[in-house]
Protein backbone atom coordinates (compact mmCIF):
# COMPACT_ATOMS: atom_id res chain seq x y z
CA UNK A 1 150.46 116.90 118.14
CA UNK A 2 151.60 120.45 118.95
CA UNK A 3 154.12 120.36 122.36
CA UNK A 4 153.26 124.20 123.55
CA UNK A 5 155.58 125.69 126.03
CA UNK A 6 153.54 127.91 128.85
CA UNK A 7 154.68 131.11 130.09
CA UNK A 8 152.88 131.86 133.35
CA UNK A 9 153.00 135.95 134.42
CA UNK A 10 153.06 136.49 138.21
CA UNK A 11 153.57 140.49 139.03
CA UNK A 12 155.60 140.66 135.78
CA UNK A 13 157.75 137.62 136.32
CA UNK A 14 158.09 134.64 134.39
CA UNK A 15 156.77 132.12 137.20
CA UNK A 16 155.61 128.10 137.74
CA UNK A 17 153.47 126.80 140.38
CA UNK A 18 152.73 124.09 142.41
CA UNK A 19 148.88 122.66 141.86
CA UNK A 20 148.03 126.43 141.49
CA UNK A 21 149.32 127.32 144.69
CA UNK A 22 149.89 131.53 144.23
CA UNK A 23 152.71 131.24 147.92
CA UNK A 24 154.23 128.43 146.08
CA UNK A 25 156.13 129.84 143.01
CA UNK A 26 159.15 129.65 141.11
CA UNK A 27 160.95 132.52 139.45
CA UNK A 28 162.43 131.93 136.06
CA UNK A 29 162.99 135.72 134.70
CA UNK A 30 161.45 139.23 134.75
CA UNK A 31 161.54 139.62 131.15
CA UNK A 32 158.36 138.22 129.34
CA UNK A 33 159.30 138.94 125.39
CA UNK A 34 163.20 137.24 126.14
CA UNK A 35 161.31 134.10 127.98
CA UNK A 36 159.26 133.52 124.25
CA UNK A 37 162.06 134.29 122.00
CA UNK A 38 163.79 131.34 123.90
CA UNK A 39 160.82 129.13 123.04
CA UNK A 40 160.76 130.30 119.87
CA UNK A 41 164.12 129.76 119.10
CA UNK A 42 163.69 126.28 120.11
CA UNK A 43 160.79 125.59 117.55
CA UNK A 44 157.69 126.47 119.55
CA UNK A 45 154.43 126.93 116.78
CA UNK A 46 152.34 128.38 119.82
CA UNK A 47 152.55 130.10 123.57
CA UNK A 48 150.19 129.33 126.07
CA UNK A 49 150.39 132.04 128.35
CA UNK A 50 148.70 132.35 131.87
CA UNK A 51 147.67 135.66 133.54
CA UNK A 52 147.94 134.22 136.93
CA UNK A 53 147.40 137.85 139.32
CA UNK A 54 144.14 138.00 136.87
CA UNK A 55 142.65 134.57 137.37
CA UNK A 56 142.52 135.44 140.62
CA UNK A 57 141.48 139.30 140.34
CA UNK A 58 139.13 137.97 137.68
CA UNK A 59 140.50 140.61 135.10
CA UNK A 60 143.93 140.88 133.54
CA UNK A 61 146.62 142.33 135.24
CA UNK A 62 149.48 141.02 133.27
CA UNK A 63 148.17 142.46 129.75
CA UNK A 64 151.43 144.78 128.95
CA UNK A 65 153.69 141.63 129.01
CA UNK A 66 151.28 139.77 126.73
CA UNK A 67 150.83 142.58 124.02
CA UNK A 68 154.58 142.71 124.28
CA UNK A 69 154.79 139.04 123.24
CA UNK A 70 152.12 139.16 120.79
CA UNK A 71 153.64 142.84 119.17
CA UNK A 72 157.45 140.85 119.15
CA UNK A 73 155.79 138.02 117.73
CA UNK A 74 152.50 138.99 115.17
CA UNK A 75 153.17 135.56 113.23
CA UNK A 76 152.84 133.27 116.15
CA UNK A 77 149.46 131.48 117.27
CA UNK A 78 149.42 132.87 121.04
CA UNK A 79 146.44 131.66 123.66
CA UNK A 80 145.88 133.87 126.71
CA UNK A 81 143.86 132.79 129.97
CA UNK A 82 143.74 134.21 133.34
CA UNK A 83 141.06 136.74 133.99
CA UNK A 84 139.24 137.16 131.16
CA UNK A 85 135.59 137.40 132.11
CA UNK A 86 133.93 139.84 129.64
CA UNK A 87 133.92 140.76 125.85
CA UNK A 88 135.95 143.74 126.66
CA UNK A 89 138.79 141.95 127.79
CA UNK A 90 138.74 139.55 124.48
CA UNK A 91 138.36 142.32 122.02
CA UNK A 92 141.62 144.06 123.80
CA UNK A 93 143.12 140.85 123.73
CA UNK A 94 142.89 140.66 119.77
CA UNK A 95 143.31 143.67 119.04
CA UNK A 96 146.81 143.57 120.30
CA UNK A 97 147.17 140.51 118.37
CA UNK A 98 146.47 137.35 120.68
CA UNK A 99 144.92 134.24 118.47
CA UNK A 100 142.41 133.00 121.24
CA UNK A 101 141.47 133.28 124.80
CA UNK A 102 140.71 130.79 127.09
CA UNK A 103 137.70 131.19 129.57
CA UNK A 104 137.97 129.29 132.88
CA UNK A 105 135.67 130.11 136.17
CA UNK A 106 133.26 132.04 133.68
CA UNK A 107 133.25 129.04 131.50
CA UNK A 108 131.65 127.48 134.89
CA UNK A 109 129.78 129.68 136.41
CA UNK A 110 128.05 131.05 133.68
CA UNK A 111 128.08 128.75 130.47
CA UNK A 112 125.94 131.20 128.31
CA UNK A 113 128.81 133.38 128.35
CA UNK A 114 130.96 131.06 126.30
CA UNK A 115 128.11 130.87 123.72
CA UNK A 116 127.85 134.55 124.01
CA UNK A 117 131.79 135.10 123.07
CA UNK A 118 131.86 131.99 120.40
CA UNK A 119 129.52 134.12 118.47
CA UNK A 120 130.98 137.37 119.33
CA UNK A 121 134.72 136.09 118.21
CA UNK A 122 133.94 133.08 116.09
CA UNK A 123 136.70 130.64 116.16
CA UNK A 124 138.75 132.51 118.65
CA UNK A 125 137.70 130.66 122.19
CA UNK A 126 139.00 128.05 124.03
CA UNK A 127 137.61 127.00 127.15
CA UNK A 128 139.97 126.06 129.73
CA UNK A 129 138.95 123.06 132.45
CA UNK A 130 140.69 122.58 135.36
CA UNK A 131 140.11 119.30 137.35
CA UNK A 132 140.90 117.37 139.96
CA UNK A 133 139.44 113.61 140.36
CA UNK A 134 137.63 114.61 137.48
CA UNK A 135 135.22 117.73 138.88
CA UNK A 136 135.91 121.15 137.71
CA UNK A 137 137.90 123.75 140.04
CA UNK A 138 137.40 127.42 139.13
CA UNK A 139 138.99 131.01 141.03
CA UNK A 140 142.67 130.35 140.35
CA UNK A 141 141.77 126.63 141.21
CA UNK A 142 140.73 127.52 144.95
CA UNK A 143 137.07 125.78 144.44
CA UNK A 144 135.79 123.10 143.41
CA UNK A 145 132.54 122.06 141.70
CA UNK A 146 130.22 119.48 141.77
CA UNK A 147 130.58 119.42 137.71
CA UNK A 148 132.60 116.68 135.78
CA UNK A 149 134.83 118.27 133.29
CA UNK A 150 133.50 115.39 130.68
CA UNK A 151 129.96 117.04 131.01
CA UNK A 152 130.92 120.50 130.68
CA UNK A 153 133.11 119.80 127.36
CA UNK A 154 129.60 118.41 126.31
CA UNK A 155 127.95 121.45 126.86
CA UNK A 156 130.17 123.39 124.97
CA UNK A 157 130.49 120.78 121.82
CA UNK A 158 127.89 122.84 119.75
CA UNK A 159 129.22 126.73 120.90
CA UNK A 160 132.00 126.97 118.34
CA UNK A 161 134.32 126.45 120.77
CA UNK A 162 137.93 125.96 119.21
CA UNK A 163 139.48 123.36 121.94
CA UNK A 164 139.19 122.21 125.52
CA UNK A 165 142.91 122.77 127.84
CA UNK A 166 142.44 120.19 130.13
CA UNK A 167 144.18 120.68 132.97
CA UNK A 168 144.63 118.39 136.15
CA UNK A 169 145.65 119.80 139.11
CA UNK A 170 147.30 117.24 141.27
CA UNK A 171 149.71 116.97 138.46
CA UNK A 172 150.19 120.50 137.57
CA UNK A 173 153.98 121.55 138.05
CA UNK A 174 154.56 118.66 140.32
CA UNK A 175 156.54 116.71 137.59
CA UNK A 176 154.43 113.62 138.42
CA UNK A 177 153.00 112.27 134.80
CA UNK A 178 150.19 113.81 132.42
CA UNK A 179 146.32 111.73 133.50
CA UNK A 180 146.60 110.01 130.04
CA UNK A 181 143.70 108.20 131.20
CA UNK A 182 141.13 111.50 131.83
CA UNK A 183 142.47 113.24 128.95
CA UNK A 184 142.09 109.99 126.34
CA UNK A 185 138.51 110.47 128.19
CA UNK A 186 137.84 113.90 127.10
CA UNK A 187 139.15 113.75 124.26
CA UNK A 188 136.75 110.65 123.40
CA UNK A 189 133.47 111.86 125.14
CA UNK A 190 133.77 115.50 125.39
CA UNK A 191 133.22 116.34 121.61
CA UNK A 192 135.68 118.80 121.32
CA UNK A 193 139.72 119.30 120.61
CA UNK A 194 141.54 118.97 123.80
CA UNK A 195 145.10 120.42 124.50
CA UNK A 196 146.07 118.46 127.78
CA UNK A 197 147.72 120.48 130.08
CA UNK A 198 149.69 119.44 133.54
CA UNK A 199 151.98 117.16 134.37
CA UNK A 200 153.97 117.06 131.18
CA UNK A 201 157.54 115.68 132.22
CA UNK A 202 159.55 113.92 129.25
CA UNK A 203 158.94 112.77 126.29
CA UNK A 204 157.29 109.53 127.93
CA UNK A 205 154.19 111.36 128.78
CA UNK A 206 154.68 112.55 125.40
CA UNK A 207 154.65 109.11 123.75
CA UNK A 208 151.77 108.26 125.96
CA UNK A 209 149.50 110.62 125.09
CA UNK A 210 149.91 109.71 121.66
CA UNK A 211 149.63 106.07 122.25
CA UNK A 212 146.34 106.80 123.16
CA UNK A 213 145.13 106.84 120.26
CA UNK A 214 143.20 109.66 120.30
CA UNK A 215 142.47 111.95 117.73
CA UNK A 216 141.05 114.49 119.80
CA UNK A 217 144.15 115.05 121.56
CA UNK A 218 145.75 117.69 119.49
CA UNK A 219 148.48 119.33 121.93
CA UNK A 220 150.22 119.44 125.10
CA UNK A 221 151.67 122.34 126.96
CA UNK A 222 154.28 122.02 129.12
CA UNK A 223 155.87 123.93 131.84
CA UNK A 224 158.21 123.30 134.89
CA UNK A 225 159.61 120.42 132.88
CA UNK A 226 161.05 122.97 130.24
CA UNK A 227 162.81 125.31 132.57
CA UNK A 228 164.09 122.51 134.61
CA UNK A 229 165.30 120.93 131.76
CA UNK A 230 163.48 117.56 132.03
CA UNK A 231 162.19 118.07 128.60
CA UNK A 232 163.81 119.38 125.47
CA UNK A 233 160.95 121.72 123.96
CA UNK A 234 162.86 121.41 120.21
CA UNK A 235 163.31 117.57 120.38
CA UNK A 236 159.84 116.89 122.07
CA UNK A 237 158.21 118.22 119.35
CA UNK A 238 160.32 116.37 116.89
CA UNK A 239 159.21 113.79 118.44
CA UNK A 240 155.76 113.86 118.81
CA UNK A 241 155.80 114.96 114.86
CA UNK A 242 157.15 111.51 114.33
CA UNK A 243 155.14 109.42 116.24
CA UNK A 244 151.80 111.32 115.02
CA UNK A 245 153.01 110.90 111.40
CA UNK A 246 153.45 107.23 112.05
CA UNK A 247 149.84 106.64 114.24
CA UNK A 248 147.96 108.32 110.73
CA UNK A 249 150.36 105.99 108.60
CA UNK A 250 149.26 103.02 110.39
């Protein structure tokens, strides 16, 4: 299981929120490329990075920090969501050397357009869901549907979509516990890969997630709890190589 540290872009700073809350950030730098060199340093095999002005303008407006990253770093698996809401947007995205991008409130409102992209950009899409008690929120996570995230994944099993981020929002940078529970659930009935996403504290959520048992659980990314220190990005994913290695032993 990959532990992948998120970089969130707020007007060109290196930011965390609170359950998505735009008033509610924290400021951990103004320099993008130096923030994923650190993670890099410290043994990170992917970036999740988050346009967050864009998933709420509904089109990027953090793209010259994340062709930056991608430019310093052509080697390194980097996913991009936030904004992205046509095929434009992806083919700039690639072309300046991002692995996939992950489609949110489109992914919601208009499901075709995931189809649409997975055959545009085969094996580059990842469709982000954002939850909370299990129904999908969309716009930056200021609505939410009447959808459970379990059906959507389902509707996207046969698309060609690479993975699911699961993300629930009560937990999100509130350094309260990954939902083991409704990711295991995913993971089990949604059909696809799912990188769970919010929540991530210490290696204890770490260990849970893999005591799950769940194959479908292939990642986690983590935040707040890797600028605030709770969690060690080099020796969580030590870690979790360990403890995978053992569940496919056993």
């Amino acid at each position: 299981m990959l532990v992948i540290p998120a970089i969130d872009l707020k007007d060109g700073q290196c930011v965390r929120l609170k359950q998505g809350r735009m008033d509610d950030a924290t400021s951990y730098g103004d320099d993008p490329v130096a923030m994923a060199t650190r993670w890099v340093n410290a043994g990170a095999r992917r970036l999740h990075l988050v346009d967050l002005n864009g998933a709420f303008e509904g089109k990027p407006m953090n793209g010259e920090a994340v062709t930056a990253i991608a430019q310093a770093y052509p080697d390194l698996p980097i996913q991009i969501g936030g904004g992205i809401r046509d095929a434009a947007t992806i083919e700039h995205y690639l072309k300046a050397g991002v692995s996939q991008l992950i489609i949110g409130t489109k992914a919601v409102k208009e499901p075709e357009f995931v189809s649409e992209m997975c055959r545009a950009f085969p094996g580059h899409i990842i469709v982000g869901l954002d939850a909370r008690d299990g129904f999908v929120a969309t716009d930056g996570w200021a609505e939410v549907s009447t959808l459970k995230a379990t059906d959507l994944a389902k509707r996207f099993a046969d698309d060609g979509v690479s993975s699911i981020v699961y993300t629930d929002i009560a937990r999100d940078g509130m350094m309260q516990g990954v939902n083991v529970e409704a990711t295991a659930e995913l993971a089990r009935e949604g059909g696809l890969p799912v990188i769970a996403s919010g929540g991530v504290t210490n290696l204890d959520d770490l260990r849970a997630l893999i005591a799950a048992d769940e194959p479908g659980i292939v990642a986690a990314i983590t935040g707040r709890a890797i600028y605030e220190g709770s969690l060690n990005l080099s020796e969580a994913q030590v870690l979790c190589d360990t403890l995978t290695a053992g569940h496919k032993e056993s």
